[in-house]
N, C-alpha and C. Protein backbone atom coordinates (compact mmCIF):
# COMPACT_ATOMS: atom_id res chain seq x y z
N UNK A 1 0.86 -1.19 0.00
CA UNK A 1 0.00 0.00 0.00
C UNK A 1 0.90 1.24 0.00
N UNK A 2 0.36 2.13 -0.95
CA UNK A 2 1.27 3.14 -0.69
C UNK A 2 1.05 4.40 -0.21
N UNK A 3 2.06 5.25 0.78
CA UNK A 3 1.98 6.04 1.38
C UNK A 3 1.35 7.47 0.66
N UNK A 4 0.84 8.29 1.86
CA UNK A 4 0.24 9.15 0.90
C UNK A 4 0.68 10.65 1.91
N UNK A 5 1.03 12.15 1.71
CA UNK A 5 1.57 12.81 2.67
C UNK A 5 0.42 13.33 2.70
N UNK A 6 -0.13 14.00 4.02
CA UNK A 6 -1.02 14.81 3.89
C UNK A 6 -1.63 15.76 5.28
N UNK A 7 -2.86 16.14 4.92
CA UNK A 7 -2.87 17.15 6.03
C UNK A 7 -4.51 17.60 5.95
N UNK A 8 -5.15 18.21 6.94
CA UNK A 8 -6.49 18.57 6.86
C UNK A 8 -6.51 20.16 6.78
N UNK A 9 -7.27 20.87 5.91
CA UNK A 9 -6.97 21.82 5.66
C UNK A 9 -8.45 22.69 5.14
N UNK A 10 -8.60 24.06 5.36
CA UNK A 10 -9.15 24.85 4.63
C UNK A 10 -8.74 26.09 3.25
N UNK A 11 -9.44 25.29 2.28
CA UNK A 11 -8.96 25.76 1.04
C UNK A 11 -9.38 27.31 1.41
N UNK A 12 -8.82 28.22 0.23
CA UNK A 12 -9.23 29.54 0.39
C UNK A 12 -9.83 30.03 -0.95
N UNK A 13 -10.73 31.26 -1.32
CA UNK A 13 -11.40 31.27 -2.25
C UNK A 13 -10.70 32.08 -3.57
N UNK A 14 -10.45 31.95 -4.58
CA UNK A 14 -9.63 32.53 -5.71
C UNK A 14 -9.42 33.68 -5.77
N UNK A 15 -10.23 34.36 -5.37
CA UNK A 15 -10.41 35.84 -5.47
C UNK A 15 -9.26 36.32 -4.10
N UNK A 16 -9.43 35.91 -3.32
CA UNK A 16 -8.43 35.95 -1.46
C UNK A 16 -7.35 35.59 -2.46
N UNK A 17 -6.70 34.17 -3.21
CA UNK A 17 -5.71 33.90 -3.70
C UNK A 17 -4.67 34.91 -4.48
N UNK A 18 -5.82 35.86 -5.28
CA UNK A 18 -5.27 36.95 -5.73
C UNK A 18 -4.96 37.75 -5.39
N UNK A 19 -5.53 38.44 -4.26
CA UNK A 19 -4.89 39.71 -3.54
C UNK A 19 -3.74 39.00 -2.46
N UNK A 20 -3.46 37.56 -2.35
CA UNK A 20 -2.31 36.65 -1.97
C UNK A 20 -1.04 37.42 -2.68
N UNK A 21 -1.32 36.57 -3.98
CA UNK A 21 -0.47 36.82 -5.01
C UNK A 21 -0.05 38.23 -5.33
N UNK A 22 -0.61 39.45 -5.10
CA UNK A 22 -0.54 40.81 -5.46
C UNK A 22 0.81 41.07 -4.15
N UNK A 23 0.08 40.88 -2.77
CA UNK A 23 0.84 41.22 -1.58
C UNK A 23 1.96 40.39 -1.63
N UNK A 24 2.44 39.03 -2.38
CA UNK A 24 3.78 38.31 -2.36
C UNK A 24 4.48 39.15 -3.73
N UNK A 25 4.25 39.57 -4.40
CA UNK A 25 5.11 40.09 -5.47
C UNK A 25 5.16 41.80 -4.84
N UNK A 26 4.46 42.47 -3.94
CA UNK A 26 5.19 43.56 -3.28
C UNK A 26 6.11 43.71 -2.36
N UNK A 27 6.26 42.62 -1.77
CA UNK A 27 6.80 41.71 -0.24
C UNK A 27 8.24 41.87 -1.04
N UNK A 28 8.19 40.50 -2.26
CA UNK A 28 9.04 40.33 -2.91
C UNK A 28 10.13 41.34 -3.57
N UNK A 29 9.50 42.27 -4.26
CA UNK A 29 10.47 43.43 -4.52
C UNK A 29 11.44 43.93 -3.69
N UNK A 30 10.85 44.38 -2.25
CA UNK A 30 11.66 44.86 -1.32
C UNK A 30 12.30 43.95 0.09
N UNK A 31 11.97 42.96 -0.55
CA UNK A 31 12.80 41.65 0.51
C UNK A 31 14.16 40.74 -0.23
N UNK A 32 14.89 41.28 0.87
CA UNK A 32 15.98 40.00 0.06
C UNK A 32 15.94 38.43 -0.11
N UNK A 33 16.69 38.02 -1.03
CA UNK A 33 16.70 36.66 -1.83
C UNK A 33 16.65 35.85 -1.12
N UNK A 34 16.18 35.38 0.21
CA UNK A 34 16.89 34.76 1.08
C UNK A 34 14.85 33.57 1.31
N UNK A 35 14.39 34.32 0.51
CA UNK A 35 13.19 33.69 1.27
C UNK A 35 12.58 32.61 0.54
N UNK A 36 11.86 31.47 0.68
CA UNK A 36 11.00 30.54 -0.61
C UNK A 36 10.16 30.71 -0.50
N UNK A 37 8.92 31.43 -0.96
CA UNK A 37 8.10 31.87 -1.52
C UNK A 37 6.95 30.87 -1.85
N UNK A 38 5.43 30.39 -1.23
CA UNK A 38 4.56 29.96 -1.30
C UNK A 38 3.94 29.86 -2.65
N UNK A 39 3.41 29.76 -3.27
CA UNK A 39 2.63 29.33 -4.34
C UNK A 39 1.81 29.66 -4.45
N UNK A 40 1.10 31.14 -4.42
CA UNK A 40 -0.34 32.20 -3.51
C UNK A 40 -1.39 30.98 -4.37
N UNK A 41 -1.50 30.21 -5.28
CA UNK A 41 -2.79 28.88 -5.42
C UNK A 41 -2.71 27.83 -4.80
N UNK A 42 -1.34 27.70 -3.64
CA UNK A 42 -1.40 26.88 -2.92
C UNK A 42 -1.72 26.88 -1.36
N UNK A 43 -1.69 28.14 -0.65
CA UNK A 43 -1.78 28.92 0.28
C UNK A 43 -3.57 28.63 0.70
N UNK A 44 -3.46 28.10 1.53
CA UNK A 44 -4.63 27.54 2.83
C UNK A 44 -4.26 27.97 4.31
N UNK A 45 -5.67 27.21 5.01
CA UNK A 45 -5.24 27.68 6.00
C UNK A 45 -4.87 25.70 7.02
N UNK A 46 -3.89 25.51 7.68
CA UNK A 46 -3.63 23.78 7.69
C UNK A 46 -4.31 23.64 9.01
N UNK A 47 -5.46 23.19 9.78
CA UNK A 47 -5.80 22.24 10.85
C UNK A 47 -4.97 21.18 11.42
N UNK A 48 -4.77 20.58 10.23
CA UNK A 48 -3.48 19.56 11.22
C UNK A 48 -2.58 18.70 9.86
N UNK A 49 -1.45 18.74 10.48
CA UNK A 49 -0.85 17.76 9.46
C UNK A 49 -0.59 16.43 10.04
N UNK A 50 -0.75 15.76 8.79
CA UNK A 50 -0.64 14.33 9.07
C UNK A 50 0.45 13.95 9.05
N UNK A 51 1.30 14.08 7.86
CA UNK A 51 2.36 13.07 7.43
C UNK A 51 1.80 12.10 6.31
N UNK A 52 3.00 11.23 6.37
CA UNK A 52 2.88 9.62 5.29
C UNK A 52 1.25 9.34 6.24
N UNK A 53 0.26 9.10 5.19
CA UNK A 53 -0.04 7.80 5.88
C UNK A 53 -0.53 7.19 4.65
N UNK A 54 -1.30 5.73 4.74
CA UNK A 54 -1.59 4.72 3.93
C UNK A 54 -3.11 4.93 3.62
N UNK A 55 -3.47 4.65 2.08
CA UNK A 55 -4.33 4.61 1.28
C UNK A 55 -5.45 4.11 2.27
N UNK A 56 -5.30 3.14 2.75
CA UNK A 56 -6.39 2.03 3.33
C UNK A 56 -6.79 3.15 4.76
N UNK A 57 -6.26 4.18 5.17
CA UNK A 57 -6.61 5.20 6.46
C UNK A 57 -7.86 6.11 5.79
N UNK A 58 -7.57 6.40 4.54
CA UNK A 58 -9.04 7.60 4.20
C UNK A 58 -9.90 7.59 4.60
N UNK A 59 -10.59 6.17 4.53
CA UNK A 59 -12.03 6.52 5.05
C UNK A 59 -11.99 6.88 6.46
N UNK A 60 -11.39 6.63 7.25
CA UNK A 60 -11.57 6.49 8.71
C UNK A 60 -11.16 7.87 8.50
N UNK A 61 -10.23 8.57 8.01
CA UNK A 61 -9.89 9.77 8.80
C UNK A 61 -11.02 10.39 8.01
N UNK A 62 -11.48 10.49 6.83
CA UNK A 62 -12.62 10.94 6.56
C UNK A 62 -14.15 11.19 7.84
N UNK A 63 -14.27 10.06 8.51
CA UNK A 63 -14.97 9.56 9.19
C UNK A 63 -14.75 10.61 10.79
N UNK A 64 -13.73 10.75 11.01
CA UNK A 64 -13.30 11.14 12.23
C UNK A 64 -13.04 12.99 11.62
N UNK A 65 -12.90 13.40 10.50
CA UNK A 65 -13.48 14.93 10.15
C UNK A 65 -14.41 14.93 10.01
N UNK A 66 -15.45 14.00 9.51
CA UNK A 66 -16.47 14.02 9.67
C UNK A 66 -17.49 14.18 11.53
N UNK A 67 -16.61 13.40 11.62
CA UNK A 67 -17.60 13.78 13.68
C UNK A 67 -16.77 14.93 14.31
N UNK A 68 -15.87 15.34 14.02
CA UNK A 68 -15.09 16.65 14.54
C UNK A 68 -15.62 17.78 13.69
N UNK A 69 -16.40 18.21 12.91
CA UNK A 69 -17.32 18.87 12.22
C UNK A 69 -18.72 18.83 12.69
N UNK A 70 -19.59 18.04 13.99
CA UNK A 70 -20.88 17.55 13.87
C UNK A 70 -20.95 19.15 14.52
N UNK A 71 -22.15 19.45 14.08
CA UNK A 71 -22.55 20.49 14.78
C UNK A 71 -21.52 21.99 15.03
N UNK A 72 -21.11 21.97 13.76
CA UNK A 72 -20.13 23.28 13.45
C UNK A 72 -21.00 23.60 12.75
N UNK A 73 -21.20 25.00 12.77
CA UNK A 73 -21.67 25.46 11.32
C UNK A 73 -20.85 26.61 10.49
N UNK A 74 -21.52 26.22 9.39
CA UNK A 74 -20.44 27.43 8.77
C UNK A 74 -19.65 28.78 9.10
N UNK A 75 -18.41 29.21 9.19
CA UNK A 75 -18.18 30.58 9.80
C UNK A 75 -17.59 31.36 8.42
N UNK A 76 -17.05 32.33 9.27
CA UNK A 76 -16.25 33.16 8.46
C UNK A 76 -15.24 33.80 8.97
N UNK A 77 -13.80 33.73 7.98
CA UNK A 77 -12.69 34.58 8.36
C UNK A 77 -12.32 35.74 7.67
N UNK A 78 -11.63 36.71 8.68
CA UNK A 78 -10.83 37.84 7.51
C UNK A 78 -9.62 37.67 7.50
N UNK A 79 -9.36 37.96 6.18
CA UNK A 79 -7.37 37.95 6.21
C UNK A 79 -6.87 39.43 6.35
N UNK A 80 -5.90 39.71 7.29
CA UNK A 80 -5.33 40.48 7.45
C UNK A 80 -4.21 41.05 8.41
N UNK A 81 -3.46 41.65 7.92
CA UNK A 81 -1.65 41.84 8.91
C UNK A 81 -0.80 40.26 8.47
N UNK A 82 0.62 41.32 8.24
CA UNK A 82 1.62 40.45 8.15
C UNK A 82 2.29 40.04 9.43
N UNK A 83 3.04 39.22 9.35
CA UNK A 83 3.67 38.86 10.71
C UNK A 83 5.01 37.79 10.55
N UNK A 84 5.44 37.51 11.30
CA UNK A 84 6.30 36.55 11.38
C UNK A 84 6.61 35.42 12.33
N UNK A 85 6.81 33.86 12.41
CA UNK A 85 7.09 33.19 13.17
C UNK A 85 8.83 32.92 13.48
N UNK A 86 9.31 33.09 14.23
CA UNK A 86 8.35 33.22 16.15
C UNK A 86 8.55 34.47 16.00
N UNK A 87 9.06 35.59 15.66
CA UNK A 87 9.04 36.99 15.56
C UNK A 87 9.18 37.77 14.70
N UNK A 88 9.20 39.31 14.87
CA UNK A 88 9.89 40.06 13.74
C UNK A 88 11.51 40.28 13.57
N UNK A 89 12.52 39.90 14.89
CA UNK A 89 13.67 39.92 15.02
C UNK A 89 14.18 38.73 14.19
N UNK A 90 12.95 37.74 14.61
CA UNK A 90 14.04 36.51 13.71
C UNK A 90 13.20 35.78 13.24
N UNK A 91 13.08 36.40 11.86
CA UNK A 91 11.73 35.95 10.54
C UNK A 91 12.17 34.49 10.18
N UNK A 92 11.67 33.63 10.70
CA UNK A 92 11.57 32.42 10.12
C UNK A 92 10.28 31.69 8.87
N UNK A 93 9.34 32.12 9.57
CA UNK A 93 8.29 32.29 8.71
C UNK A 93 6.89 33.29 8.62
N UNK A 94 7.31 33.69 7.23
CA UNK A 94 5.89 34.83 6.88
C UNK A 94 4.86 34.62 6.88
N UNK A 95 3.69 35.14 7.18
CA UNK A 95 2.55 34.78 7.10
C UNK A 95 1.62 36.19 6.96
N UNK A 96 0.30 35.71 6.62
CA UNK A 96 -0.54 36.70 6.78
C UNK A 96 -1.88 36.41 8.21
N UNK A 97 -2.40 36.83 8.47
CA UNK A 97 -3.21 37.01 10.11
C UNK A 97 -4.30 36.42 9.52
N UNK A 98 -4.86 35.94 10.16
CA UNK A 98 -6.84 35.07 10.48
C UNK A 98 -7.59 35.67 11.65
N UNK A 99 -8.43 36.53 11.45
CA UNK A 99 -9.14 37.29 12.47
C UNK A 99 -10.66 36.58 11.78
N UNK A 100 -11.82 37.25 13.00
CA UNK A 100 -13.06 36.93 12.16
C UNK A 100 -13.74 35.58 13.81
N UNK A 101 -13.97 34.90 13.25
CA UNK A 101 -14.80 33.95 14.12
C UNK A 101 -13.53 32.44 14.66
N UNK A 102 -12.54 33.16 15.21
CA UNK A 102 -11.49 32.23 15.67
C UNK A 102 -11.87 31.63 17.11
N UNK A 103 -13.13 31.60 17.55
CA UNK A 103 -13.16 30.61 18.46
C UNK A 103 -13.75 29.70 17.52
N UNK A 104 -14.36 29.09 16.81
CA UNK A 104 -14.94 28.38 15.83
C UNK A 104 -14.19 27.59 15.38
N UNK A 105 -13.02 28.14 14.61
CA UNK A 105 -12.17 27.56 14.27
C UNK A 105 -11.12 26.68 15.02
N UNK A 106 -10.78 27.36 16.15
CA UNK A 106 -10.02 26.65 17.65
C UNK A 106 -11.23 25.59 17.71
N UNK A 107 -11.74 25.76 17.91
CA UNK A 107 -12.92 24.49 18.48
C UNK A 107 -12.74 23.43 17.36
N UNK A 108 -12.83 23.94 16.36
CA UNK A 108 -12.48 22.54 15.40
C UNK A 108 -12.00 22.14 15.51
N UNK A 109 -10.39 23.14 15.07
CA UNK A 109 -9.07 22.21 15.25
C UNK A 109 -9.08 21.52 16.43
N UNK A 110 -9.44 22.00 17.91
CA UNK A 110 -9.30 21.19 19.19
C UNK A 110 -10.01 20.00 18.70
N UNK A 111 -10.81 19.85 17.75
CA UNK A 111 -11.44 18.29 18.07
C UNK A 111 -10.78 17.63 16.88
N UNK A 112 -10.53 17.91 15.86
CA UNK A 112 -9.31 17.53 14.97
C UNK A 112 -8.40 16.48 15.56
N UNK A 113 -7.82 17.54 16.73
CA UNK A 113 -6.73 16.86 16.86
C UNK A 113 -7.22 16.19 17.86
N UNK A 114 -7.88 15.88 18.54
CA UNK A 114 -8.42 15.17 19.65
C UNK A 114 -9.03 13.94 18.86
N UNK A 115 -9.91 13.73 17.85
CA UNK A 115 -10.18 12.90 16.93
C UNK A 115 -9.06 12.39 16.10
N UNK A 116 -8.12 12.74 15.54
CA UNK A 116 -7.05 11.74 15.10
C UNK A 116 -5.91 11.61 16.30
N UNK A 117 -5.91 12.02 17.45
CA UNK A 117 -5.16 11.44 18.28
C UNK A 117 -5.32 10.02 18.28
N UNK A 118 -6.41 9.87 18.89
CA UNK A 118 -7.57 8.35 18.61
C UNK A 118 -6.86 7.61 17.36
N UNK A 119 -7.03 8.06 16.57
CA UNK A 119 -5.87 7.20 15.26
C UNK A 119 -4.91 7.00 15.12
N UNK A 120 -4.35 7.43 15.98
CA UNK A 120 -2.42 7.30 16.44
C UNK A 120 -1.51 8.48 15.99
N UNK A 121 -2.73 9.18 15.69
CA UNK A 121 -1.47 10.80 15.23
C UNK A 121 -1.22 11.48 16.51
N UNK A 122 -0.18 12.14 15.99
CA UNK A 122 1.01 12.61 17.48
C UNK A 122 0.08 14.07 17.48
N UNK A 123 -0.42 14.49 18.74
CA UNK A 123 -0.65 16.06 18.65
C UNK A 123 0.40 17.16 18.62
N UNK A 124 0.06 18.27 18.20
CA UNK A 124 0.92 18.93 17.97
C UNK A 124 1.05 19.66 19.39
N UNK A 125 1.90 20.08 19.03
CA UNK A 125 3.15 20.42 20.44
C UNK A 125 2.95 22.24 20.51
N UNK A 126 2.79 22.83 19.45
CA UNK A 126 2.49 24.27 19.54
C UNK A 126 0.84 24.82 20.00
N UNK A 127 1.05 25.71 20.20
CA UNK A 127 -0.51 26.23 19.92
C UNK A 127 -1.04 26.47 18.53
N UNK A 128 -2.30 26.17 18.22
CA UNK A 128 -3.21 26.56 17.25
C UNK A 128 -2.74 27.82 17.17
N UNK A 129 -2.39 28.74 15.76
CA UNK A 129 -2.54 29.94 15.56
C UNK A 129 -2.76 30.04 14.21
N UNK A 130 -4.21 30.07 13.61
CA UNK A 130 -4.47 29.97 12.43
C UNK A 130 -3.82 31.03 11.26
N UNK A 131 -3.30 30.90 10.52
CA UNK A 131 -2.33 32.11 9.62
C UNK A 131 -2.58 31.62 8.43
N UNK A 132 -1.83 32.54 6.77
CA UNK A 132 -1.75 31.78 5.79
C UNK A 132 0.13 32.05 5.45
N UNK A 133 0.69 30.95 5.66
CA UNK A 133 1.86 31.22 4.92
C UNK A 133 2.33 31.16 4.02
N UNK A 134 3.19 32.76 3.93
CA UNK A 134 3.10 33.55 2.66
C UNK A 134 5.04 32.66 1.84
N UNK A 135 5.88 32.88 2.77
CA UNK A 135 7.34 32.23 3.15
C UNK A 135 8.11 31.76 3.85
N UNK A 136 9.43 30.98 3.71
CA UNK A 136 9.87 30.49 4.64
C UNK A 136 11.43 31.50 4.07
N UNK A 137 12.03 31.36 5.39
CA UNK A 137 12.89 32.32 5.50
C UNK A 137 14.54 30.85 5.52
N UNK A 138 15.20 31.13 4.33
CA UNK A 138 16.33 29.74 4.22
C UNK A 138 17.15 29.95 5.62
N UNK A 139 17.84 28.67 5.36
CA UNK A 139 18.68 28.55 7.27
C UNK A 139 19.54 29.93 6.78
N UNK A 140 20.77 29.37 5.82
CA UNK A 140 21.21 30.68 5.55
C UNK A 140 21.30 31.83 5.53
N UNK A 141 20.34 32.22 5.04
CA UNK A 141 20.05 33.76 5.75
C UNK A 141 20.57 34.14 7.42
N UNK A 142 21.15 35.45 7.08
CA UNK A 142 21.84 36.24 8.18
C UNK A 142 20.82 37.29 8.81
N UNK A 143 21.40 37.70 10.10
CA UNK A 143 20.30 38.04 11.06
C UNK A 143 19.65 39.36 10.56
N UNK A 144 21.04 40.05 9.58
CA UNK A 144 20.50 41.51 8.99
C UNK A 144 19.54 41.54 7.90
N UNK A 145 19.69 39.94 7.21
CA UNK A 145 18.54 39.83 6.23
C UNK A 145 17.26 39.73 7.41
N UNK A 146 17.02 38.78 8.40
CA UNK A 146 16.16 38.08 9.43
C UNK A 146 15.50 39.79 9.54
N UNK A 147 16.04 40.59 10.08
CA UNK A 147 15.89 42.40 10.42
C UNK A 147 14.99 42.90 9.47
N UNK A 148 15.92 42.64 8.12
CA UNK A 148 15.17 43.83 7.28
C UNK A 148 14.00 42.98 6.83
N UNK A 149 13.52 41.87 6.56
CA UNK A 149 12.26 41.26 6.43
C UNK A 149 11.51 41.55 7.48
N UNK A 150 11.78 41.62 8.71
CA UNK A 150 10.67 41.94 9.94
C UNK A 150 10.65 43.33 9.70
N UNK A 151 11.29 44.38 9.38
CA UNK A 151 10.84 45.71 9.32
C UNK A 151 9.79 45.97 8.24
N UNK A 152 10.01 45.07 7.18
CA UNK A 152 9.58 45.39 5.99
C UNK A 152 7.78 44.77 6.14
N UNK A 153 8.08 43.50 7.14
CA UNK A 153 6.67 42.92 7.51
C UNK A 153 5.61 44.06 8.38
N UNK A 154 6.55 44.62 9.56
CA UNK A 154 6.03 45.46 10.13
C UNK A 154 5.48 46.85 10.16
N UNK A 155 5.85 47.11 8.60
CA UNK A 155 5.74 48.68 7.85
C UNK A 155 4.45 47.83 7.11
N UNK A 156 4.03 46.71 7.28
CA UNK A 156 3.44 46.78 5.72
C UNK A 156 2.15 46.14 6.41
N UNK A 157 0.92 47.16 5.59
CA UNK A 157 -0.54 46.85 6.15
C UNK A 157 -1.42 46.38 4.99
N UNK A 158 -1.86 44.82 5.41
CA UNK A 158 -2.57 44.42 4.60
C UNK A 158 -4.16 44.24 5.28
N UNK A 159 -4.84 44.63 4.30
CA UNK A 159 -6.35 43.96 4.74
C UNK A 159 -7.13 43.17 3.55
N UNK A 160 -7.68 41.82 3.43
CA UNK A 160 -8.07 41.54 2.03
C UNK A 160 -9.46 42.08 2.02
N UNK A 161 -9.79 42.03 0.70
CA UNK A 161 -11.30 42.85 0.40
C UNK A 161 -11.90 41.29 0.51
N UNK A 162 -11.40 39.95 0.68
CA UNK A 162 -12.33 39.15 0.23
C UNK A 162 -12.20 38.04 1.36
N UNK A 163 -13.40 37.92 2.29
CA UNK A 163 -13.45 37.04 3.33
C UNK A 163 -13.17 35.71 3.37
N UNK A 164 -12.61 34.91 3.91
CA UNK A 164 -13.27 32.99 3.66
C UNK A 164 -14.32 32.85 4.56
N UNK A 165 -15.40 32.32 3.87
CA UNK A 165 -16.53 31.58 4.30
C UNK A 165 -15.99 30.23 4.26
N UNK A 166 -16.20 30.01 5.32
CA UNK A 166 -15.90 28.69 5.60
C UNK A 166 -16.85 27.54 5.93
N UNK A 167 -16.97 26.62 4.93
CA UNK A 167 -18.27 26.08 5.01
C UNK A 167 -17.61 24.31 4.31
N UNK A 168 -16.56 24.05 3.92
CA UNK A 168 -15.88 22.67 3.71
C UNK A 168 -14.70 22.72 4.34
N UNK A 169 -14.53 21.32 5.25
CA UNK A 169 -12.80 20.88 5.57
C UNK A 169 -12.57 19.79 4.46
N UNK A 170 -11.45 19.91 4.60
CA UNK A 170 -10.37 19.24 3.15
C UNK A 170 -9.18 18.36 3.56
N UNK A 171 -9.32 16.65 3.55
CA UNK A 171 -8.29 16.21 3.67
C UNK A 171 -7.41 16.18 2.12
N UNK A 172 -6.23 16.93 2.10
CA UNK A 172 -5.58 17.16 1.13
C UNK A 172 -4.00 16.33 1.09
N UNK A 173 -4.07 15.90 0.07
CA UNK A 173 -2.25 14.59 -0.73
C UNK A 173 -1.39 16.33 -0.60
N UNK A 174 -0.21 16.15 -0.50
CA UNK A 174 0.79 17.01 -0.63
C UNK A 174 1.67 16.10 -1.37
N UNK A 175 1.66 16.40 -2.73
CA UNK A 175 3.39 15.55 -3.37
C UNK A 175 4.57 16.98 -3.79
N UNK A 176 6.09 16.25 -2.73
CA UNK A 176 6.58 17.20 -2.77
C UNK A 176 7.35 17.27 -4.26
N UNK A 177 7.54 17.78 -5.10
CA UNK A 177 8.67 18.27 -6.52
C UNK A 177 9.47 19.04 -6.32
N UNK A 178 10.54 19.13 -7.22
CA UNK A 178 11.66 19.96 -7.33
C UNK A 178 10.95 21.48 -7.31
N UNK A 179 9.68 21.72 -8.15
CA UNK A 179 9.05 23.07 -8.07
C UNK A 179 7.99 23.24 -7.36
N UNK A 180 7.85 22.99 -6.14
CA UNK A 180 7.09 22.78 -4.74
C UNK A 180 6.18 21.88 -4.62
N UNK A 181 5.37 21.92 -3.63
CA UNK A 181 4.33 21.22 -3.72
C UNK A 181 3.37 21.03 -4.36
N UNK A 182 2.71 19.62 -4.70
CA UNK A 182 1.21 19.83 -5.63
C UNK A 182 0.34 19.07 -4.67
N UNK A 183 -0.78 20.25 -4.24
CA UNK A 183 -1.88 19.95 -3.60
C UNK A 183 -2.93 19.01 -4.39
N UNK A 184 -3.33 18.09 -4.04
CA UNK A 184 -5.17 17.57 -4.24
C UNK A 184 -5.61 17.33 -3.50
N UNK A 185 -7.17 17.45 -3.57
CA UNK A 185 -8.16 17.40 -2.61
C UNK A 185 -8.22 15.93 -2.66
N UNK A 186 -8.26 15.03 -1.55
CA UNK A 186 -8.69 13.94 -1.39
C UNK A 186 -10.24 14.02 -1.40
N UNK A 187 -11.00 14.14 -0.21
CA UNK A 187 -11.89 14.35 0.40
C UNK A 187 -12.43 15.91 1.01
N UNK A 188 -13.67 16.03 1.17
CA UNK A 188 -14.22 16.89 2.03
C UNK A 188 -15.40 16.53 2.60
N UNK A 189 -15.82 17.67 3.97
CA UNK A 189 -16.48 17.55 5.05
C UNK A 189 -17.30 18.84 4.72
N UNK A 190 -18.71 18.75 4.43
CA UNK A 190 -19.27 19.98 4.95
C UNK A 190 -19.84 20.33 6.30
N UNK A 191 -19.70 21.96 6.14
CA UNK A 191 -20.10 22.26 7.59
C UNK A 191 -21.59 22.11 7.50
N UNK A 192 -22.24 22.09 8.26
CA UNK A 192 -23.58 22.24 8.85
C UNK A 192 -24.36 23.15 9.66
């Protein structure tokens, strides 16, 4: 049987993708070379990652987003503000902000991961902080590059004109390539 990488996720809507794509090619101009750069049609928001697992697991984890969804109903997020993980001193990774109905979303993910614990997945060790990431910042990079990306994050105000309604979860394949990742939708869960 063969392995499959993956992760549970909320897709985002094309129109959000584009004003993605607008704010990474302004980012880009005035940031140095140092960063890898997201794929603004690949850019979600991730609930939990899985890892490898095996073909013969779908349905069940299907099954178990499915009861960690009962009685959610649809919400909505806004995208907006740049930021950086774990800071602006030392930009490891870019992102953009998730405001809007984030206890909703915490509540999911809490049962997410509480529901594939049950399946033998490891919980995650950080806190939930729902974001979309925009880059990753290479080891290489030096602390004065690390600087001028957090200044440049912190000068710079984004708000999108276009909300996510959030109304499907998405167990999604990640295959990694030489020219990043290629997402497919396995499965989805509607909200209710």
């Amino acid at each position: 049987m063969s392995l499959i990488r993956s992760f549970i996720a909320v897709e985002l809507p094309q129109e959000l993708k584009k004003e993605l794509a607008e704010l990474e090619a302004k980012l880009k101009k005035n940031c140095p070379p140092v960063v890898k750069w997201v794929d603004p049609k690949s850019i979600h928001i991730t609930l939990k990652f899985l890892g490898a697992i095996s073909e013969d697991r779908i349905n069940k984890l299907m099954l178990t987003i499915e009861k960690a969804a009962q009685s959610i109903p649809p919400f909505r997020l806004e995208v907006r503000d740049t930021g950086a993980f774990p800071n602006l001193e030392h930009v490891q990774v870019i992102w953009v902000g998730v405001k809007g109905e984030l206890e909703i979303i915490a509540q999911l993910q809490k049962r997410i991961e509480i529901n594939t614990e049950q399946l033998g997945f490891p919980r995650e060790s950080r806190p939930f902080s729902p974001h979309l990431t925009l880059g990753r910042v290479r080891d290489n990079a030096g602390l004065n590059d690390r600087l001028r990306i957090g200044k440049l994050l912190a000068d710079t105000h984004f708000i999108a004109l276009h909300n996510v309604d959030v109304k499907t979860l998405n167990l999604i394949k990640s295959q990694l390539t030489a020219a990043g990742p290629i997402y497919t939708r396995i499965g989805s869960v509607q909200l209710k």
